[in-house]
Protein backbone atom coordinates (compact mmCIF):
# COMPACT_ATOMS: atom_id res chain seq x y z
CA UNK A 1 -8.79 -33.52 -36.80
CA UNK A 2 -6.88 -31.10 -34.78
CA UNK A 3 -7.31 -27.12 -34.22
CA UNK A 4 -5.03 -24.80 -32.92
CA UNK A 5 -5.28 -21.26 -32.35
CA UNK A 6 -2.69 -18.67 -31.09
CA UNK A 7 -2.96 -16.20 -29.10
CA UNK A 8 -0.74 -13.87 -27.22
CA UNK A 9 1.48 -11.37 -29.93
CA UNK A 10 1.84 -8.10 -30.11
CA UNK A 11 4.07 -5.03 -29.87
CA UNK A 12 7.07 -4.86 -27.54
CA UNK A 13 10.47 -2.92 -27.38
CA UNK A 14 13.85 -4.86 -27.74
CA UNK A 15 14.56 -6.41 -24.72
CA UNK A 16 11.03 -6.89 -23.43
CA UNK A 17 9.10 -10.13 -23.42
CA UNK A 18 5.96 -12.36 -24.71
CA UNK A 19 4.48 -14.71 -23.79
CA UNK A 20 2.52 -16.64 -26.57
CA UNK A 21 0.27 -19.56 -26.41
CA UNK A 22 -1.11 -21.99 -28.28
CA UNK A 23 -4.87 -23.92 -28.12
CA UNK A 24 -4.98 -27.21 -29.03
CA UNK A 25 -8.49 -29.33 -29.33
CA UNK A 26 -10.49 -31.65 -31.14
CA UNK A 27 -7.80 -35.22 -31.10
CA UNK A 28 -5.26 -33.76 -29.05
CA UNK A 29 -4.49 -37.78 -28.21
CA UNK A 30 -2.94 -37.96 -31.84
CA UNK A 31 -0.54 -35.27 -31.44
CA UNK A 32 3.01 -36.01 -31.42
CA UNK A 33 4.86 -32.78 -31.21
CA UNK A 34 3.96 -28.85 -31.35
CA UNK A 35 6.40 -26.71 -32.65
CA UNK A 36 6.02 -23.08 -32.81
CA UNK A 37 7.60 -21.48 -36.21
CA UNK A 38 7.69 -17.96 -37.53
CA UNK A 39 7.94 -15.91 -40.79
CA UNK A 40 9.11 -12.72 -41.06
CA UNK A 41 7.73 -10.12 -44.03
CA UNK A 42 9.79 -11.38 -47.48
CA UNK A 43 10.92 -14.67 -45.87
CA UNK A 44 10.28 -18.39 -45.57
CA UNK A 45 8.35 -19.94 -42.67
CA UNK A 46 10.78 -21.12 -40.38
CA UNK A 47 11.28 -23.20 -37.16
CA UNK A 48 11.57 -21.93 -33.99
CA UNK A 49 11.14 -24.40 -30.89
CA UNK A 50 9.27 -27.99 -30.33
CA UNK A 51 8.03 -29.83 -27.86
CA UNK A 52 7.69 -33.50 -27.96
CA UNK A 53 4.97 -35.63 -26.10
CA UNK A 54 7.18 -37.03 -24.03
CA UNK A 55 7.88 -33.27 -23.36
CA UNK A 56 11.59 -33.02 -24.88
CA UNK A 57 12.45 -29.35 -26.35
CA UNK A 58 14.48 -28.46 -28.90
CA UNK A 59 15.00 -24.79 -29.86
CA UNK A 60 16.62 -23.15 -33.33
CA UNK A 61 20.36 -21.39 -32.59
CA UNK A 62 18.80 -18.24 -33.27
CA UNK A 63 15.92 -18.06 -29.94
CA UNK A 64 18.45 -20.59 -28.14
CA UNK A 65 18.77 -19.49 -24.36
CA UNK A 66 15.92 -16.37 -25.01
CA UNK A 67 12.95 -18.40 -25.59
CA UNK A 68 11.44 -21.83 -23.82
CA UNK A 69 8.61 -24.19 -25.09
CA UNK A 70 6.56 -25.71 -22.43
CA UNK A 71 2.84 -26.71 -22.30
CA UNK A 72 -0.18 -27.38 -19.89
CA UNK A 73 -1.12 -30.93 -20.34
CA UNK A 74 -4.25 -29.76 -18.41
CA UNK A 75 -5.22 -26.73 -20.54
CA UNK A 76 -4.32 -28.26 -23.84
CA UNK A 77 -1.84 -25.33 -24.55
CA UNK A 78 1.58 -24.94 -25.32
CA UNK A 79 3.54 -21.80 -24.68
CA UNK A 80 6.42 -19.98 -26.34
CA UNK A 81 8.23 -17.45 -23.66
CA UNK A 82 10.14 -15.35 -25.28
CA UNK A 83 12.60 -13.28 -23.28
CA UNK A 84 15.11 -10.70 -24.66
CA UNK A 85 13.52 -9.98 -27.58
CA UNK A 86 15.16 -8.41 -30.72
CA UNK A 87 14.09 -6.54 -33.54
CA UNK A 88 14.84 -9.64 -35.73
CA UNK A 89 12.21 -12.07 -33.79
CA UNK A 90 9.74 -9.67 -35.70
CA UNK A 91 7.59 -11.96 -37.48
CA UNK A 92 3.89 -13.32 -38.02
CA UNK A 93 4.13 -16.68 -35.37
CA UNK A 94 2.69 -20.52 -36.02
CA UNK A 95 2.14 -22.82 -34.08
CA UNK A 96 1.91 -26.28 -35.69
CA UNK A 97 0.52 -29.99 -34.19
CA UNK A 98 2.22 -32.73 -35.87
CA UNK A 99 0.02 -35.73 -35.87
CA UNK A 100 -0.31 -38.20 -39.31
CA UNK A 101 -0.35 -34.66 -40.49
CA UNK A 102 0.38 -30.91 -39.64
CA UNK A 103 -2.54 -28.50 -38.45
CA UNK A 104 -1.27 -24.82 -38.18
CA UNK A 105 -2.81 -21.94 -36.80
CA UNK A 106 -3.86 -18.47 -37.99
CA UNK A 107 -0.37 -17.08 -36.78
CA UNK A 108 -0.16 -14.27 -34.38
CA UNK A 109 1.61 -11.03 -34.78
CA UNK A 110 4.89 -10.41 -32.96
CA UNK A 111 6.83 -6.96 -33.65
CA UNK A 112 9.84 -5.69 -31.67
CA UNK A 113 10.96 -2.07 -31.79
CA UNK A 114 14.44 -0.56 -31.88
């Protein structure tokens, strides 16, 4: 069993920044990846940015060059910096551990004003 809990959204202008972060505990050692996705009001859940054990990154086109993935092996945490925000990266953000299965968060709130 694996919990994760976010932490970190709130309420920033277009152009500002976040950083979020993400809890991991319980058996962290079966985790494979953490990804962080998003859904915005009327939409589907989709993918943002993962990290892979072995610490490889992989973003979606849309946060590509605004937002980096990294963790703290030490801390148990992942992070998603996002830089440049836009009104469009409004959305309720997951993060997710893949082990044998998925464990997602409660989400955390992220809204960007025009």
């Amino acid at each position: 069993q694996v919990r994760v809990v976010e932490s970190g959204g709130g309420l920033v202008q277009a152009g500002g920044s976040l950083r979020l972060s993400c809890a991991a505990s319980g058996s962290i050692f079966t985790i494979n990846a953490m990804g962080w996705y998003r859904q915005a009001p009327g939409k589907q859940r989709e993918w943002v940015a993962v990290i892979s054990s072995g610490g490889s990154t992989n973003y979606a086109d849309s946060v590509k060059g605004r937002f980096t993935i990294s963790r703290d092996n030490a801390k148990n945490t992942v992070y998603l910096q996002m830089n440049s925000l836009k009104p469009e990266d409004t959305a309720v953000y997951y993060c997710k551990a893949a082990t044998s299965r998925d464990y997602w968060g409660q989400g955390t709130q992220v809204t960007v004003s025009s």
